[in-house]
C-alpha atoms as a PDB file:
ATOM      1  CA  UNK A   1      91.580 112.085  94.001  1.00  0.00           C
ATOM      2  CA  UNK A   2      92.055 114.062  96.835  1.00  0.00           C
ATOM      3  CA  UNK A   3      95.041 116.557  97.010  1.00  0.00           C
ATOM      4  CA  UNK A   4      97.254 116.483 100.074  1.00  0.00           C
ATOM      5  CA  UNK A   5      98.140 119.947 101.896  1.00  0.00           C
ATOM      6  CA  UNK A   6     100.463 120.534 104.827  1.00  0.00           C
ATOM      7  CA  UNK A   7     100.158 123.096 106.665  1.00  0.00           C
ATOM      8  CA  UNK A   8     102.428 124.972 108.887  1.00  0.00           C
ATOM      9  CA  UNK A   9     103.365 123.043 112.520  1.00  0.00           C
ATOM     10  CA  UNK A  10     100.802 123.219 115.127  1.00  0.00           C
ATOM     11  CA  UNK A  11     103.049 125.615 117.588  1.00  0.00           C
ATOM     12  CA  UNK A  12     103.498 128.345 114.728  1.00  0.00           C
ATOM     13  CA  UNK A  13     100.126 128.742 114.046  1.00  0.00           C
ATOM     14  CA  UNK A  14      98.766 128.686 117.497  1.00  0.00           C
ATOM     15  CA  UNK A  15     101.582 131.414 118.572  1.00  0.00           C
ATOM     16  CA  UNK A  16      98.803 133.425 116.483  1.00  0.00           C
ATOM     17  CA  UNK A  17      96.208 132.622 119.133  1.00  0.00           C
ATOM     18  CA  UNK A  18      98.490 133.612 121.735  1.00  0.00           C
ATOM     19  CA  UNK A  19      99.050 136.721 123.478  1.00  0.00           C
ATOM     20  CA  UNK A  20     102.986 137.367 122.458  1.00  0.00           C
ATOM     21  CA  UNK A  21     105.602 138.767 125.283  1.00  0.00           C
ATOM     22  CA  UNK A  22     103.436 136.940 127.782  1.00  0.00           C
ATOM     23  CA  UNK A  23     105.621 135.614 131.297  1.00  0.00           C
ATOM     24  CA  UNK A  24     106.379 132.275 131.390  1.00  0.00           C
ATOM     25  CA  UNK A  25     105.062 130.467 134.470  1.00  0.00           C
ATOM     26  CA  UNK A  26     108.170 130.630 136.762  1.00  0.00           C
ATOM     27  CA  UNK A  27     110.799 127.598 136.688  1.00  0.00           C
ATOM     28  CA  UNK A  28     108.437 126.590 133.673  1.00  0.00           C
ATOM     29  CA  UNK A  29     109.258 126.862 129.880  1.00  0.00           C
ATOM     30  CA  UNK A  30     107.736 125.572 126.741  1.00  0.00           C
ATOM     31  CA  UNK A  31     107.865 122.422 125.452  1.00  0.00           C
ATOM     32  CA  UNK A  32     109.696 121.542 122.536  1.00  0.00           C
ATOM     33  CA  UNK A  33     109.403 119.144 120.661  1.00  0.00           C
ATOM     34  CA  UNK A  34     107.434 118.709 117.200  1.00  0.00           C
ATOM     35  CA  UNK A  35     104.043 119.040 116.038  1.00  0.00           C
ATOM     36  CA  UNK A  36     102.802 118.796 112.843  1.00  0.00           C
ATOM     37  CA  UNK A  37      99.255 119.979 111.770  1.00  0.00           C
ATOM     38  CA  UNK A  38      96.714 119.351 108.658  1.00  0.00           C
ATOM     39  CA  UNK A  39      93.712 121.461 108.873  1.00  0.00           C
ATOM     40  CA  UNK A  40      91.660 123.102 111.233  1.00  0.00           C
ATOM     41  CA  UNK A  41      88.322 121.848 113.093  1.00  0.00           C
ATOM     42  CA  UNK A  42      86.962 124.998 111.752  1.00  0.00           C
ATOM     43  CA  UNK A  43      87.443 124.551 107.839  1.00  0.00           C
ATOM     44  CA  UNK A  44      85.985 121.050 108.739  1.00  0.00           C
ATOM     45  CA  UNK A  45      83.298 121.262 110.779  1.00  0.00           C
ATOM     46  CA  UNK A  46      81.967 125.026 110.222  1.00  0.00           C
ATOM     47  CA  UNK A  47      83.477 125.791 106.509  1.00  0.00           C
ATOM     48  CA  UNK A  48      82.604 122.253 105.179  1.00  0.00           C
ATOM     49  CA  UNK A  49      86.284 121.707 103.146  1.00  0.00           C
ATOM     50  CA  UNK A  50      86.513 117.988 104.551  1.00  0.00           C
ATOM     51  CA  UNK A  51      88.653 116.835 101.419  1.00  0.00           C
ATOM     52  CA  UNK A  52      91.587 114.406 102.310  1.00  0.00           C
ATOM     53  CA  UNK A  53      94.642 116.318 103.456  1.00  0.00           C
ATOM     54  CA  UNK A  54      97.136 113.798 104.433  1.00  0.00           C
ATOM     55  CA  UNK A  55      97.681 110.029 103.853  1.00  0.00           C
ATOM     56  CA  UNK A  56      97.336 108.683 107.594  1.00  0.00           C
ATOM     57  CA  UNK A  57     100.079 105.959 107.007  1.00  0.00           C
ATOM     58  CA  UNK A  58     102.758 108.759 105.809  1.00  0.00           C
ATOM     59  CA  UNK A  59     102.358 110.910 109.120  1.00  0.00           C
ATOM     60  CA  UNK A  60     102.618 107.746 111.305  1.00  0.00           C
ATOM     61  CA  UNK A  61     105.880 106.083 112.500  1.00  0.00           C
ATOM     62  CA  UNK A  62     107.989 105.617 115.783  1.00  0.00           C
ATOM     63  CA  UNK A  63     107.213 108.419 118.259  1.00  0.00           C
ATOM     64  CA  UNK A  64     104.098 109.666 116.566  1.00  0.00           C
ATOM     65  CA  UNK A  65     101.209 110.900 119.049  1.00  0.00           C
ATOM     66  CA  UNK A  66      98.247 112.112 116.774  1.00  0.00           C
ATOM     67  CA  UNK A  67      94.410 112.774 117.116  1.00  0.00           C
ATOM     68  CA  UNK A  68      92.355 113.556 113.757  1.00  0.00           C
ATOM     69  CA  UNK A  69      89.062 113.099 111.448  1.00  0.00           C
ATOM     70  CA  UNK A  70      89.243 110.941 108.788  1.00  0.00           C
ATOM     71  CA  UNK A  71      88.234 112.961 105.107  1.00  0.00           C
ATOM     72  CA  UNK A  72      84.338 113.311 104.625  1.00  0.00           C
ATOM     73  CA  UNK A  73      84.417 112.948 108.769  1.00  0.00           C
ATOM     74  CA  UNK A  74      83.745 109.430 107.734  1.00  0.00           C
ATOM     75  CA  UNK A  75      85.615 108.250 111.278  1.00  0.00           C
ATOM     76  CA  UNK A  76      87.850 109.195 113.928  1.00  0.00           C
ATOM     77  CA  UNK A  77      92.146 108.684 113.051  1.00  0.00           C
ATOM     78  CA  UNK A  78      93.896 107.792 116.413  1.00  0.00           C
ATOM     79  CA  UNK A  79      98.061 107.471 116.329  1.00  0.00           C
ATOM     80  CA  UNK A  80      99.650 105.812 119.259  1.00  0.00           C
ATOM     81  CA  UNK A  81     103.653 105.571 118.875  1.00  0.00           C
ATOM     82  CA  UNK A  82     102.976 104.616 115.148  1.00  0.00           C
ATOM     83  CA  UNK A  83     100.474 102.540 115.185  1.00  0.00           C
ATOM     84  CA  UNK A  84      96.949 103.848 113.634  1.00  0.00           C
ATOM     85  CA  UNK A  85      93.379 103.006 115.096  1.00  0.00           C
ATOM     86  CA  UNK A  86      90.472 104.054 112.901  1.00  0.00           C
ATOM     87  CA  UNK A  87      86.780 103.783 113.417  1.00  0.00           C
ATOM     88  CA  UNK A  88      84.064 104.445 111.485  1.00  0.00           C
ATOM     89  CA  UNK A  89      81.145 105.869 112.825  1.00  0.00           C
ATOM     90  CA  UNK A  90      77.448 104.427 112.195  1.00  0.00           C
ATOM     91  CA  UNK A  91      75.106 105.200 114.105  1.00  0.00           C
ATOM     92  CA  UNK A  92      74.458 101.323 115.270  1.00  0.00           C
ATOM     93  CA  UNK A  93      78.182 100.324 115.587  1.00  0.00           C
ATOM     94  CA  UNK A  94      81.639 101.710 114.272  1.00  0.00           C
ATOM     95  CA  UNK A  95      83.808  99.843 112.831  1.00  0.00           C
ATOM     96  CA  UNK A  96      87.383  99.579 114.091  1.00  0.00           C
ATOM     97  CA  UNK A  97      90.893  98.733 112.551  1.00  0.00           C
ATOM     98  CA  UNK A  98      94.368  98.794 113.891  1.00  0.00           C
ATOM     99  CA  UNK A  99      97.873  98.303 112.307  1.00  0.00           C
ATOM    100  CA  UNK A 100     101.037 100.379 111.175  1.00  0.00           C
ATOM    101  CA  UNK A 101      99.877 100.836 107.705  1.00  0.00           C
ATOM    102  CA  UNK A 102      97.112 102.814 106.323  1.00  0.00           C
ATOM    103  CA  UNK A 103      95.928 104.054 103.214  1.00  0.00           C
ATOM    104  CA  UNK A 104      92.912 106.154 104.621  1.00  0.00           C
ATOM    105  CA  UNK A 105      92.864 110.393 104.036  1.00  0.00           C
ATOM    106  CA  UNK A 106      92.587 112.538 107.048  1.00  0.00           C
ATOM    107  CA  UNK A 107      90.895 116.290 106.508  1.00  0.00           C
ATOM    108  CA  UNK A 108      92.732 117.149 109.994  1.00  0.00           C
ATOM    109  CA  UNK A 109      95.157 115.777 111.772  1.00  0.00           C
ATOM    110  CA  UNK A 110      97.065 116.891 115.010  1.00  0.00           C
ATOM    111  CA  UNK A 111     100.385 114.973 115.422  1.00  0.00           C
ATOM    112  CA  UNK A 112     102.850 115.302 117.838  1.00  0.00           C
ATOM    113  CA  UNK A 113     106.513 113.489 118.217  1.00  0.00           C
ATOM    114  CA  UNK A 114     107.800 112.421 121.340  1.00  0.00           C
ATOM    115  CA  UNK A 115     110.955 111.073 122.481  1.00  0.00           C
ATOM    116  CA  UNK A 116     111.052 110.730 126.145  1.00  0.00           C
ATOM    117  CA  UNK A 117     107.687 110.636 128.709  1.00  0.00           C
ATOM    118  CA  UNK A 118     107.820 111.192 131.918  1.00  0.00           C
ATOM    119  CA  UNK A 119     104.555 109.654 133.830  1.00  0.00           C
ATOM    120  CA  UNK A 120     102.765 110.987 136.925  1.00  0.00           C
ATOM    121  CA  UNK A 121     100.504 108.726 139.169  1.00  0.00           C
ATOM    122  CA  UNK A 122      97.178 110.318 139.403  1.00  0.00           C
ATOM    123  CA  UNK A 123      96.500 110.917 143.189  1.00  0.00           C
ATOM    124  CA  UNK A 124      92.875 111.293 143.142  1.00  0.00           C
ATOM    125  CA  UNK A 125      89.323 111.174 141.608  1.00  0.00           C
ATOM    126  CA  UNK A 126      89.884 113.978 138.460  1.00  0.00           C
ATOM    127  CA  UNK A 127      85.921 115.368 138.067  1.00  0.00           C
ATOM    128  CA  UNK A 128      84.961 115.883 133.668  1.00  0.00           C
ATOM    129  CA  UNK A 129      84.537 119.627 134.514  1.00  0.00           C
ATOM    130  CA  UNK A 130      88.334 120.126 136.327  1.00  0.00           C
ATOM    131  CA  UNK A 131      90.149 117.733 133.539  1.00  0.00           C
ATOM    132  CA  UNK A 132      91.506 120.899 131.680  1.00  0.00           C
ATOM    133  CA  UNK A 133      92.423 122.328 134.547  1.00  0.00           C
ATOM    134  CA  UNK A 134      94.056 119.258 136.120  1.00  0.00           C
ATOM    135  CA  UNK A 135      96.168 118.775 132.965  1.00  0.00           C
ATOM    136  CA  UNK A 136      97.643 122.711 133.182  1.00  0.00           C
ATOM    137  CA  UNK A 137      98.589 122.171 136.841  1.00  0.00           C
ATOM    138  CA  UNK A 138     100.084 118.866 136.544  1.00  0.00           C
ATOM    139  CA  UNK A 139     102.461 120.305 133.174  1.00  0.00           C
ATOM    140  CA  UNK A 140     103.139 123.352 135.611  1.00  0.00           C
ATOM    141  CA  UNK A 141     104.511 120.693 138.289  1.00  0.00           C
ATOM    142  CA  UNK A 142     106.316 118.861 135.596  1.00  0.00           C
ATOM    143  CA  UNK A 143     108.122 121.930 134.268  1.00  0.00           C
ATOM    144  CA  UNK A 144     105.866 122.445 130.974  1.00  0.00           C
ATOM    145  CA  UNK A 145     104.324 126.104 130.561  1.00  0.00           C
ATOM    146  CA  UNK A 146     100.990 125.359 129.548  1.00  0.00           C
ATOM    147  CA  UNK A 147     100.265 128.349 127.550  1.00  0.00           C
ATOM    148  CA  UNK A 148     101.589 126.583 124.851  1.00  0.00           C
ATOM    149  CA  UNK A 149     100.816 123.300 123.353  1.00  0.00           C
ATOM    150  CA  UNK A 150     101.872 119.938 124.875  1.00  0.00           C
ATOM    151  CA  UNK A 151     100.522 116.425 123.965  1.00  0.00           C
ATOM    152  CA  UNK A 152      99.636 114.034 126.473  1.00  0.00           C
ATOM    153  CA  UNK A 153      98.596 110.660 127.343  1.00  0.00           C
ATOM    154  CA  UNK A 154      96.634 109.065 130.088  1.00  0.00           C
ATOM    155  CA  UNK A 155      96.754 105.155 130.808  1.00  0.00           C
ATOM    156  CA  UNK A 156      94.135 103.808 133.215  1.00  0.00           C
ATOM    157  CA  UNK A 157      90.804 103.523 134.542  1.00  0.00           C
ATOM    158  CA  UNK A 158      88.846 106.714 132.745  1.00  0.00           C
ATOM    159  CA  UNK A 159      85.183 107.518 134.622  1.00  0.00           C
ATOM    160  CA  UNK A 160      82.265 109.046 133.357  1.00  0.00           C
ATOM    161  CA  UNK A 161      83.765 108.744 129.536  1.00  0.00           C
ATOM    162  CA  UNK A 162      81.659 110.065 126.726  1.00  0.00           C
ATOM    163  CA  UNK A 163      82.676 109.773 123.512  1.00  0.00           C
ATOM    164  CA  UNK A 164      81.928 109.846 119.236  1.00  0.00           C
ATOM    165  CA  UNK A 165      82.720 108.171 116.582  1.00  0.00           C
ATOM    166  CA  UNK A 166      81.757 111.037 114.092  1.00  0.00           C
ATOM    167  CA  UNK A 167      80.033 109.815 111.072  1.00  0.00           C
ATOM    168  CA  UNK A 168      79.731 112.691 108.491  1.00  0.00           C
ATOM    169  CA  UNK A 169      79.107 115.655 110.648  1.00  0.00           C
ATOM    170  CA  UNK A 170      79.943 116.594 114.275  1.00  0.00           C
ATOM    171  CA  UNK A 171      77.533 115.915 116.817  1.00  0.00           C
ATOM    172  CA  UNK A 172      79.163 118.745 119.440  1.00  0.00           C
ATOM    173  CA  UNK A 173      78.725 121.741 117.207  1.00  0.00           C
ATOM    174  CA  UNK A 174      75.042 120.531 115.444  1.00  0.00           C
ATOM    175  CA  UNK A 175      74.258 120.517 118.906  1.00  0.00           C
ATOM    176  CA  UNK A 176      75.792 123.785 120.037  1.00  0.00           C
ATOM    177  CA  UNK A 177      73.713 124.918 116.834  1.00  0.00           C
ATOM    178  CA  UNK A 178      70.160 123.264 118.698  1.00  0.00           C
ATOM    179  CA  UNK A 179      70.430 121.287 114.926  1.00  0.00           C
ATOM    180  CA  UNK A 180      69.717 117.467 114.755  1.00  0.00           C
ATOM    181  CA  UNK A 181      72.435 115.970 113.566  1.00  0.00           C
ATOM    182  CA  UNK A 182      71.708 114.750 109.428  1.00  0.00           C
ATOM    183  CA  UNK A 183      74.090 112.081 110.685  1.00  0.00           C
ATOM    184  CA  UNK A 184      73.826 110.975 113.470  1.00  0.00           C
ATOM    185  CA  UNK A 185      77.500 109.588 115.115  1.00  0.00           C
ATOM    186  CA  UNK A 186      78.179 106.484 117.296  1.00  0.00           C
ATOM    187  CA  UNK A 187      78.342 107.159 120.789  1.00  0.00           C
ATOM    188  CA  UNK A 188      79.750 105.305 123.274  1.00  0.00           C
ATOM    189  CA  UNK A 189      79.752 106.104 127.445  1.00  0.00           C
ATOM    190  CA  UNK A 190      80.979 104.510 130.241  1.00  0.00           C
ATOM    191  CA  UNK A 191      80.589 105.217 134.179  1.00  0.00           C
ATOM    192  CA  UNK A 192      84.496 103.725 134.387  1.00  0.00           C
ATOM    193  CA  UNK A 193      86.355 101.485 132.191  1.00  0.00           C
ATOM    194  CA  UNK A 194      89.551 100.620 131.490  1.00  0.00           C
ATOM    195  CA  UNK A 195      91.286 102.578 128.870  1.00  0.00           C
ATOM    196  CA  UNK A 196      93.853 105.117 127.157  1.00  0.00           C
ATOM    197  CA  UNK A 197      94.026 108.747 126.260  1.00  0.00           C
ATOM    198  CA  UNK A 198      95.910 110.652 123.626  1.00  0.00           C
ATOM    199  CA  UNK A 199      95.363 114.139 123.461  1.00  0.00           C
ATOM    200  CA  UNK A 200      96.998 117.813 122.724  1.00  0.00           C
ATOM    201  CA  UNK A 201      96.463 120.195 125.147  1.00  0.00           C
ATOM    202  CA  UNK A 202      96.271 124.027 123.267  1.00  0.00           C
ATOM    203  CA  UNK A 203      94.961 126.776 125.411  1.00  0.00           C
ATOM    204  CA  UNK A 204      93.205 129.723 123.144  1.00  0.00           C
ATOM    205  CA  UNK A 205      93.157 127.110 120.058  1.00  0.00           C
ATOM    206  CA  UNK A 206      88.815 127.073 119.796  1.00  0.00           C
ATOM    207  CA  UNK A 207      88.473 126.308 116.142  1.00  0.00           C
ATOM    208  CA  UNK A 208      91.992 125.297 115.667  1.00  0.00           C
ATOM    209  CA  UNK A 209      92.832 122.444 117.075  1.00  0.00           C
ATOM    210  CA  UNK A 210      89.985 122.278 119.871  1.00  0.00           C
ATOM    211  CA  UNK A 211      86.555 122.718 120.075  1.00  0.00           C
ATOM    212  CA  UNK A 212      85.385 126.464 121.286  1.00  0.00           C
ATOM    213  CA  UNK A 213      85.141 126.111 125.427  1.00  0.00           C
ATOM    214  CA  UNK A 214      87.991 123.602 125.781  1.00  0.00           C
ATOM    215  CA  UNK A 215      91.608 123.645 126.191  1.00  0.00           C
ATOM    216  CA  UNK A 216      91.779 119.705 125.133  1.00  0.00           C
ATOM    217  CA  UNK A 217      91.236 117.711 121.729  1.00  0.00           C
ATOM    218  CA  UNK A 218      91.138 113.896 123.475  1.00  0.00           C
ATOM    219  CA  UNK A 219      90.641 110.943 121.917  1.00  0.00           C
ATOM    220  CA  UNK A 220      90.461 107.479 123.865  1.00  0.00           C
ATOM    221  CA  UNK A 221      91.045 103.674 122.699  1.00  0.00           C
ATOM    222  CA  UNK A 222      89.176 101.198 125.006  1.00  0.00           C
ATOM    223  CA  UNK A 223      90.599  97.558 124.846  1.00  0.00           C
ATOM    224  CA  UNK A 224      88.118  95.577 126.191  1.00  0.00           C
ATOM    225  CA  UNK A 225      85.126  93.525 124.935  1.00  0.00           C
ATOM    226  CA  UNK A 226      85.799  95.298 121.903  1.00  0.00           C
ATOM    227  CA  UNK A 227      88.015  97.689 120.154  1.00  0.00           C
ATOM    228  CA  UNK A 228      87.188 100.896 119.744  1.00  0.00           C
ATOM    229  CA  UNK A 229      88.773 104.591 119.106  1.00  0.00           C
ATOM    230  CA  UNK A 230      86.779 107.921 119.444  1.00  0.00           C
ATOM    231  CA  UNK A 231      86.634 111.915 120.149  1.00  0.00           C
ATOM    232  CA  UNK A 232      86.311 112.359 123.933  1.00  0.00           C
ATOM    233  CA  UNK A 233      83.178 114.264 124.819  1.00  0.00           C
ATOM    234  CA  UNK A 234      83.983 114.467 128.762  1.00  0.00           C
ATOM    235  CA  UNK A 235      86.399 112.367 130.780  1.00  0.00           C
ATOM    236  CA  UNK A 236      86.975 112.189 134.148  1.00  0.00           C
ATOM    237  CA  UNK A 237      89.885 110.155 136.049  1.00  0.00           C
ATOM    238  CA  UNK A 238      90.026 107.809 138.653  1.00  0.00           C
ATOM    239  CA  UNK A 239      92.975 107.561 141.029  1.00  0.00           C
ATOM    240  CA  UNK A 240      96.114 105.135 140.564  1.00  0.00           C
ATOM    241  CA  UNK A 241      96.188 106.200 136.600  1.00  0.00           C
ATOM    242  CA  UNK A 242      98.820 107.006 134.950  1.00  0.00           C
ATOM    243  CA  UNK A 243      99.213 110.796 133.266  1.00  0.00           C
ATOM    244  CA  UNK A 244     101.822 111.087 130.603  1.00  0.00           C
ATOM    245  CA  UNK A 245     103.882 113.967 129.905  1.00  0.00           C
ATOM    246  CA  UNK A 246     106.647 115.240 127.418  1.00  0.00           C
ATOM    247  CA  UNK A 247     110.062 115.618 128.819  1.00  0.00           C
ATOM    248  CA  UNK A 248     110.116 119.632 128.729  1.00  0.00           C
END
């Protein structure tokens, strides 16, 4: 049986990452609410310890915003205001469940709690390669100081989506490695579709809580012929969407 470890909240052990007596953007401040993390993508994708470190159903309730890898990276763990969507990766199809109550281990697990959102129509077309930086500009307009984390959601028509269902072993770092992957994820794309995003934005986090190169750890849910929950490879936004944001 798998043992369950909890590790210290997510804003504590990024501060580590983090130059310390930075400036705050002015009229900007951190936000804060709470995040809770179990394990890093680096013990489970790079160090192999993919062991079950938290019961998914005991880290979800009311006001719980989480992204994750179930143990074994057997499937993706999404948690959207308590309620958990899991799929399964295969290379063929994934397999996808939703409900409030779940048994399943997850070797990481990125969870934030949010009281109050505050949303932001999204003006215009928001290109893959600017999404990071789109994100840190809008929190900088809505008061957040984005050199720390900050969760976020986005609601809407998503464009140029990639995304994984990871299925025993990550299919962004065996390629970063020029490996092919032993196995192989689902993946899933879509020019534009309708859809949601939950995500934690963590600047200087690469091997925390996001992969090396990005400032974001995203995972979408698409609604529409089918159901379906995965890690966001690239996403892009089209305009009239809505962008979520944490009351700072």
């Amino acid at each position: 049986m798998s043992t369950t470890t909890k590790l210290l909240p997510l804003a504590l052990l990024l501060s580590a990452c983090q130059a310390t007596g930075s400036d705050h953007s002015y009229g900007t401040s951190p936000w804060q609410g709470k995040f809770e993390q179990w394990g890093t993508l680096q013990e489970a994708l790079r160090d192999g310890q993919v062991e079950g470190r938290v019961r998914v159903g005991d880290a979800a309730h009311e006001g719980i915003f989480a992204v994750g890898a179930l143990e074994g990276l057997r499937g993706e763990v999404t948690i959207v205001n308590g309620e958990i969507w899991i799929s399964e990766g295969a290379a063929e199809q994934a397999a996808t469940t939703r409900g409030f109550v779940s048994d399943e281990q997850a070797t990481v697990l990125f969870a934030a709690e949010v009281e109050h959102w505050q949303d932001f129509p999204v003006a215009g077309d928001v290109d893959p390669s600017v999404f990071d930086a789109f994100l840190a500009e809008q929190a900088k307009l809505a008061g957040i100081d984005a050199t720390h984390p900050f969760p976020f959601i986005v609601e809407g028509k998503l464009r140029h989506l990639k995304l994984h269902v990871i299925a025993g072993q990550c299919p962004m770092r065996s390629r970063m490695l020029n490996e092919d992957p032993k196995f192989p994820p689902y993946e899933w794309q879509a020019e534009a579709t309708d859809g949601r995003l939950v995500g934690i934005y963590a600047t200087d986090s690469g091997g925390v809580v996001c992969h090396a190169g990005s400032d974001t750890h995203v995972h979408a849910i698409i609604e529409n012929d089918m159901e379906l929950t995965g890690h966001v490879e690239s996403v892009g936004l089209a305009a009239g969407s809505t962008l979520r944001l944490p009351r700072p």
